[in-house]
C-alpha atoms as a PDB file:
ATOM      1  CA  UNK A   1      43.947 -71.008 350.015  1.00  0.00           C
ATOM      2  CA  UNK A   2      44.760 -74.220 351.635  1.00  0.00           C
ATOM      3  CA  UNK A   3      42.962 -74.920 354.846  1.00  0.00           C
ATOM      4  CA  UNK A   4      42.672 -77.605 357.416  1.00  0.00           C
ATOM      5  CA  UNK A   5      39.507 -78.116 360.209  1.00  0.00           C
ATOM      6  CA  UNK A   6      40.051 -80.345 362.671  1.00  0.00           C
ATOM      7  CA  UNK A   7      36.700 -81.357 364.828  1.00  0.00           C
ATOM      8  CA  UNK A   8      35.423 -83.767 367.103  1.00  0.00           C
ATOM      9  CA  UNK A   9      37.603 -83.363 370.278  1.00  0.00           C
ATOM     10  CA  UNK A  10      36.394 -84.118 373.408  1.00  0.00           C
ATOM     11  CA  UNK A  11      36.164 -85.603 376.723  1.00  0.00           C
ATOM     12  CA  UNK A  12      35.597 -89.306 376.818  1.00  0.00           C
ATOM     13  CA  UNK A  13      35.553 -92.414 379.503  1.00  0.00           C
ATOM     14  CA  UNK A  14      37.903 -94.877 378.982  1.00  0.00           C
ATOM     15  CA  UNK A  15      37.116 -97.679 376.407  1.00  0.00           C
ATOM     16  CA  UNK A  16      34.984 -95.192 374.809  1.00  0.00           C
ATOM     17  CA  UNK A  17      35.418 -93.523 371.107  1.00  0.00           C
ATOM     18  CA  UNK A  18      35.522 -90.576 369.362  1.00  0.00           C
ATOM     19  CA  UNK A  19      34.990 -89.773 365.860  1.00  0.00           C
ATOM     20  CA  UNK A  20      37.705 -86.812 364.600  1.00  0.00           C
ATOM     21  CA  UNK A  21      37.048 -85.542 361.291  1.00  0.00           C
ATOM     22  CA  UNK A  22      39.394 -83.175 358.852  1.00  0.00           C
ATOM     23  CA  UNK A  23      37.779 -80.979 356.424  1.00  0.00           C
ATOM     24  CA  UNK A  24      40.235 -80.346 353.442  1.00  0.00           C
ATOM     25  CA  UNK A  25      39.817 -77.595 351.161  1.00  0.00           C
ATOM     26  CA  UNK A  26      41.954 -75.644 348.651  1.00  0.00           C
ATOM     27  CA  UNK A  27      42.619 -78.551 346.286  1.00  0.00           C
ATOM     28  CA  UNK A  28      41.046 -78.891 343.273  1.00  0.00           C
ATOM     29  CA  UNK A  29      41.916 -82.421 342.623  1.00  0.00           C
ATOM     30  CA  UNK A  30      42.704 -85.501 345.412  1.00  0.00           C
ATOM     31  CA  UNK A  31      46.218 -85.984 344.833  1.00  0.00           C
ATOM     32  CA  UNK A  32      47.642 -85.503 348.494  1.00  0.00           C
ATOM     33  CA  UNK A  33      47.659 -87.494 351.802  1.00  0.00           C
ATOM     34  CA  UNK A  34      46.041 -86.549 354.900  1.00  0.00           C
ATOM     35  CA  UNK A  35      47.736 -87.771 358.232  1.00  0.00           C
ATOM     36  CA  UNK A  36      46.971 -87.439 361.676  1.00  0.00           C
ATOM     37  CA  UNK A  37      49.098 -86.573 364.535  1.00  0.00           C
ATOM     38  CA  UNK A  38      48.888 -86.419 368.004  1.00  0.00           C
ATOM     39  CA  UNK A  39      50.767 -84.449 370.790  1.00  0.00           C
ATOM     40  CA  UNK A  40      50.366 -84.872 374.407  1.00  0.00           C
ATOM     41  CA  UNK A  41      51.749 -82.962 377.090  1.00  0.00           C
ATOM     42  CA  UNK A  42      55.558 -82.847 377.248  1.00  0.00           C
ATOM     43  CA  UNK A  43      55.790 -85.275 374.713  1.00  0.00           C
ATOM     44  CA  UNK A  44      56.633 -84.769 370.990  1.00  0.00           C
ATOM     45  CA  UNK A  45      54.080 -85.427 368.385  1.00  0.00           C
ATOM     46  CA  UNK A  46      53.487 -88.621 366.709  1.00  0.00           C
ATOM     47  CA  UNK A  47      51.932 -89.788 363.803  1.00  0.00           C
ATOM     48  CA  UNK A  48      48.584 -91.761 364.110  1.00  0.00           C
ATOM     49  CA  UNK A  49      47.490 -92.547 360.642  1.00  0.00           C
ATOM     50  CA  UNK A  50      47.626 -91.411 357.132  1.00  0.00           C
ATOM     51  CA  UNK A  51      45.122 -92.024 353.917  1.00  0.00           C
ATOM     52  CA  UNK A  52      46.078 -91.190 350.175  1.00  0.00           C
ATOM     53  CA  UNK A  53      43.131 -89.035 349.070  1.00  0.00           C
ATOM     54  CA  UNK A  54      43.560 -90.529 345.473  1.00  0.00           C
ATOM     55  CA  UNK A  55      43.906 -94.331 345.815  1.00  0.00           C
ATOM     56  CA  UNK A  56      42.691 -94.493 349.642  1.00  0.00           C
ATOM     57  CA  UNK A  57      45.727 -96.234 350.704  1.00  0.00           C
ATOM     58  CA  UNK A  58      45.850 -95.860 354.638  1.00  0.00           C
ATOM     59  CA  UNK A  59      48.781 -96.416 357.192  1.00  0.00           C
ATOM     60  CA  UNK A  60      48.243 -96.879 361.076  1.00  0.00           C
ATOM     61  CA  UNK A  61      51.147 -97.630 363.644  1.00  0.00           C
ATOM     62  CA  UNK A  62      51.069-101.307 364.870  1.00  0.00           C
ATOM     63  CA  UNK A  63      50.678 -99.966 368.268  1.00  0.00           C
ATOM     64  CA  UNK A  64      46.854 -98.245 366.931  1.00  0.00           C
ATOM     65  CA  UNK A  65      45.945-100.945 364.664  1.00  0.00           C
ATOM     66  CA  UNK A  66      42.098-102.297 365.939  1.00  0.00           C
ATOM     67  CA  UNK A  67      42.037 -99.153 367.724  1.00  0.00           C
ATOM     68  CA  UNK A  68      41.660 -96.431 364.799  1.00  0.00           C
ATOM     69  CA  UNK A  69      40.771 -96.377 361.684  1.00  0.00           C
ATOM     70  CA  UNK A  70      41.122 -93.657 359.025  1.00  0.00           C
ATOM     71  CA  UNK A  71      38.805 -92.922 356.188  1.00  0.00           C
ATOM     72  CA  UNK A  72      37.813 -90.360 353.680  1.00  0.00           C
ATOM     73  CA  UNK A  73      34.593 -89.145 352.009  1.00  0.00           C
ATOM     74  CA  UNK A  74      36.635 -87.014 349.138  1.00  0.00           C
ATOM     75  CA  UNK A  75      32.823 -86.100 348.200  1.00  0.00           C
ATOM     76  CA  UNK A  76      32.615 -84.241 351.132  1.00  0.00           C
ATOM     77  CA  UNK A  77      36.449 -83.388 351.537  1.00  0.00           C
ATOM     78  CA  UNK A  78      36.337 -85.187 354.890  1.00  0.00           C
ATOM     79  CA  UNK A  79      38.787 -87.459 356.511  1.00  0.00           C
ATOM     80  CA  UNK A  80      37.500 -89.018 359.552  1.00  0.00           C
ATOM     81  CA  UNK A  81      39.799 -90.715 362.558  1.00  0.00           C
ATOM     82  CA  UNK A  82      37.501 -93.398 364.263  1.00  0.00           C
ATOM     83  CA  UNK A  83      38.818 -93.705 367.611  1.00  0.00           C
ATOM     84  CA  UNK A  84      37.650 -96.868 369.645  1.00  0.00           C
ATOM     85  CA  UNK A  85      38.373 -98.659 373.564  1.00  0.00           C
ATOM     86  CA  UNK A  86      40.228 -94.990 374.047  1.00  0.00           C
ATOM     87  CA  UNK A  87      42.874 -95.022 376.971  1.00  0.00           C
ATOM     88  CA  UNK A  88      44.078 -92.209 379.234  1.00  0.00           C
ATOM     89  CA  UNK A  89      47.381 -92.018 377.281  1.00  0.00           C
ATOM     90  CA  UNK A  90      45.597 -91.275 373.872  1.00  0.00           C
ATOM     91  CA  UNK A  91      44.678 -88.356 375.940  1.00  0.00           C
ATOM     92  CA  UNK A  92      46.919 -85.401 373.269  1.00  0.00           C
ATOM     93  CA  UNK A  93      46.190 -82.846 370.830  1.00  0.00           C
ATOM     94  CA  UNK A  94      44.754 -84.463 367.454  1.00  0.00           C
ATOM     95  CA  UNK A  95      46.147 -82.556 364.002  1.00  0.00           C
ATOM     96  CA  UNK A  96      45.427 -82.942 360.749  1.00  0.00           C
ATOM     97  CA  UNK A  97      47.770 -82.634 358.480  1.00  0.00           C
ATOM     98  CA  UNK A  98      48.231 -82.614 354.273  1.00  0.00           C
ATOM     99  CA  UNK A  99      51.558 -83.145 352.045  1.00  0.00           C
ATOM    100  CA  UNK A 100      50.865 -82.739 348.447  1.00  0.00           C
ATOM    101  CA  UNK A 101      53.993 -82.620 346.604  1.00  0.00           C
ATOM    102  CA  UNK A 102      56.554 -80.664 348.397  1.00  0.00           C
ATOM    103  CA  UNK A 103      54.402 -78.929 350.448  1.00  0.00           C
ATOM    104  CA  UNK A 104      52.768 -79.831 354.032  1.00  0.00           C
ATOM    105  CA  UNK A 105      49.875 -77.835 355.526  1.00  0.00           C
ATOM    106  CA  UNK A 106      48.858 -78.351 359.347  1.00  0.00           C
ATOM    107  CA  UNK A 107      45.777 -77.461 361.107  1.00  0.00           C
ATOM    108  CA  UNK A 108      44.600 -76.767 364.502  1.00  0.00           C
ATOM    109  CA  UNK A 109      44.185 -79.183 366.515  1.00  0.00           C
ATOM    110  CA  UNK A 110      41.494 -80.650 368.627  1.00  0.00           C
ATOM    111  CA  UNK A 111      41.519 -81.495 372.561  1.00  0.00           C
ATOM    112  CA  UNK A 112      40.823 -85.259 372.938  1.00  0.00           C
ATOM    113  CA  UNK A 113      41.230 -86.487 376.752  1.00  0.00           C
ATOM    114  CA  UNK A 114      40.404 -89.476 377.753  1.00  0.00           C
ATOM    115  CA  UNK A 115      39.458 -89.868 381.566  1.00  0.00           C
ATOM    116  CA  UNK A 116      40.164 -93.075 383.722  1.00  0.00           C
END
């Protein structure tokens, strides 16, 4: 069974960082992506970053780049968001996320606000 933790939420000053990690199991091999996602209030959810578990590829948005960076212990089956100088409007609801093939899984998310 394919599941999908998402930790490290929380409430943080502004300019300060968080550390989000995914814990991946139900694959026996690394041959999927892992993405994160946010969705705040009202507004529809966006992509944040993505790393290929195989080749460790990443994508982040220009608008995140030098903000957050995405890596991946596949040792541990961890993918960690590192979330620096937050701002109020990263303030959402973090997901993780996997597409292997044809298939995408989705996990709960995790409350990161980011106060002014």
């Amino acid at each position: 069974e394919v599941q999908l933790q998402a930790s490290g939420g929380g409430l943080v000053q502004t300019g300060g960082s968080l550390r989000l990690s995914c814990a991946v199991s139900g694959f026996s091999s690394d041959d999927y992506a892992v993405g994160w996602f946010r969705q705040a209030p009202g507004k529809e959810r966006e992509a944040v970053s993505c790393i290929d578990a195989s080749d460790g590829h990443t994508y982040i948005p220009d608008t995140m780049k030098g903000r957050f960076t995405i890596s991946k212990d596949n040792a541990k089956k961890l993918v960690y968001l590192q979330m620096n100088s937050l701002k109020p409007e990263d303030t959402a609801v973090y997901y993780c996320n996997v597409v292997r093939g044809w298939y995408e899984y989705w996990g709960q998310g995790t409350q990161v606000t980011v106060s002014s």
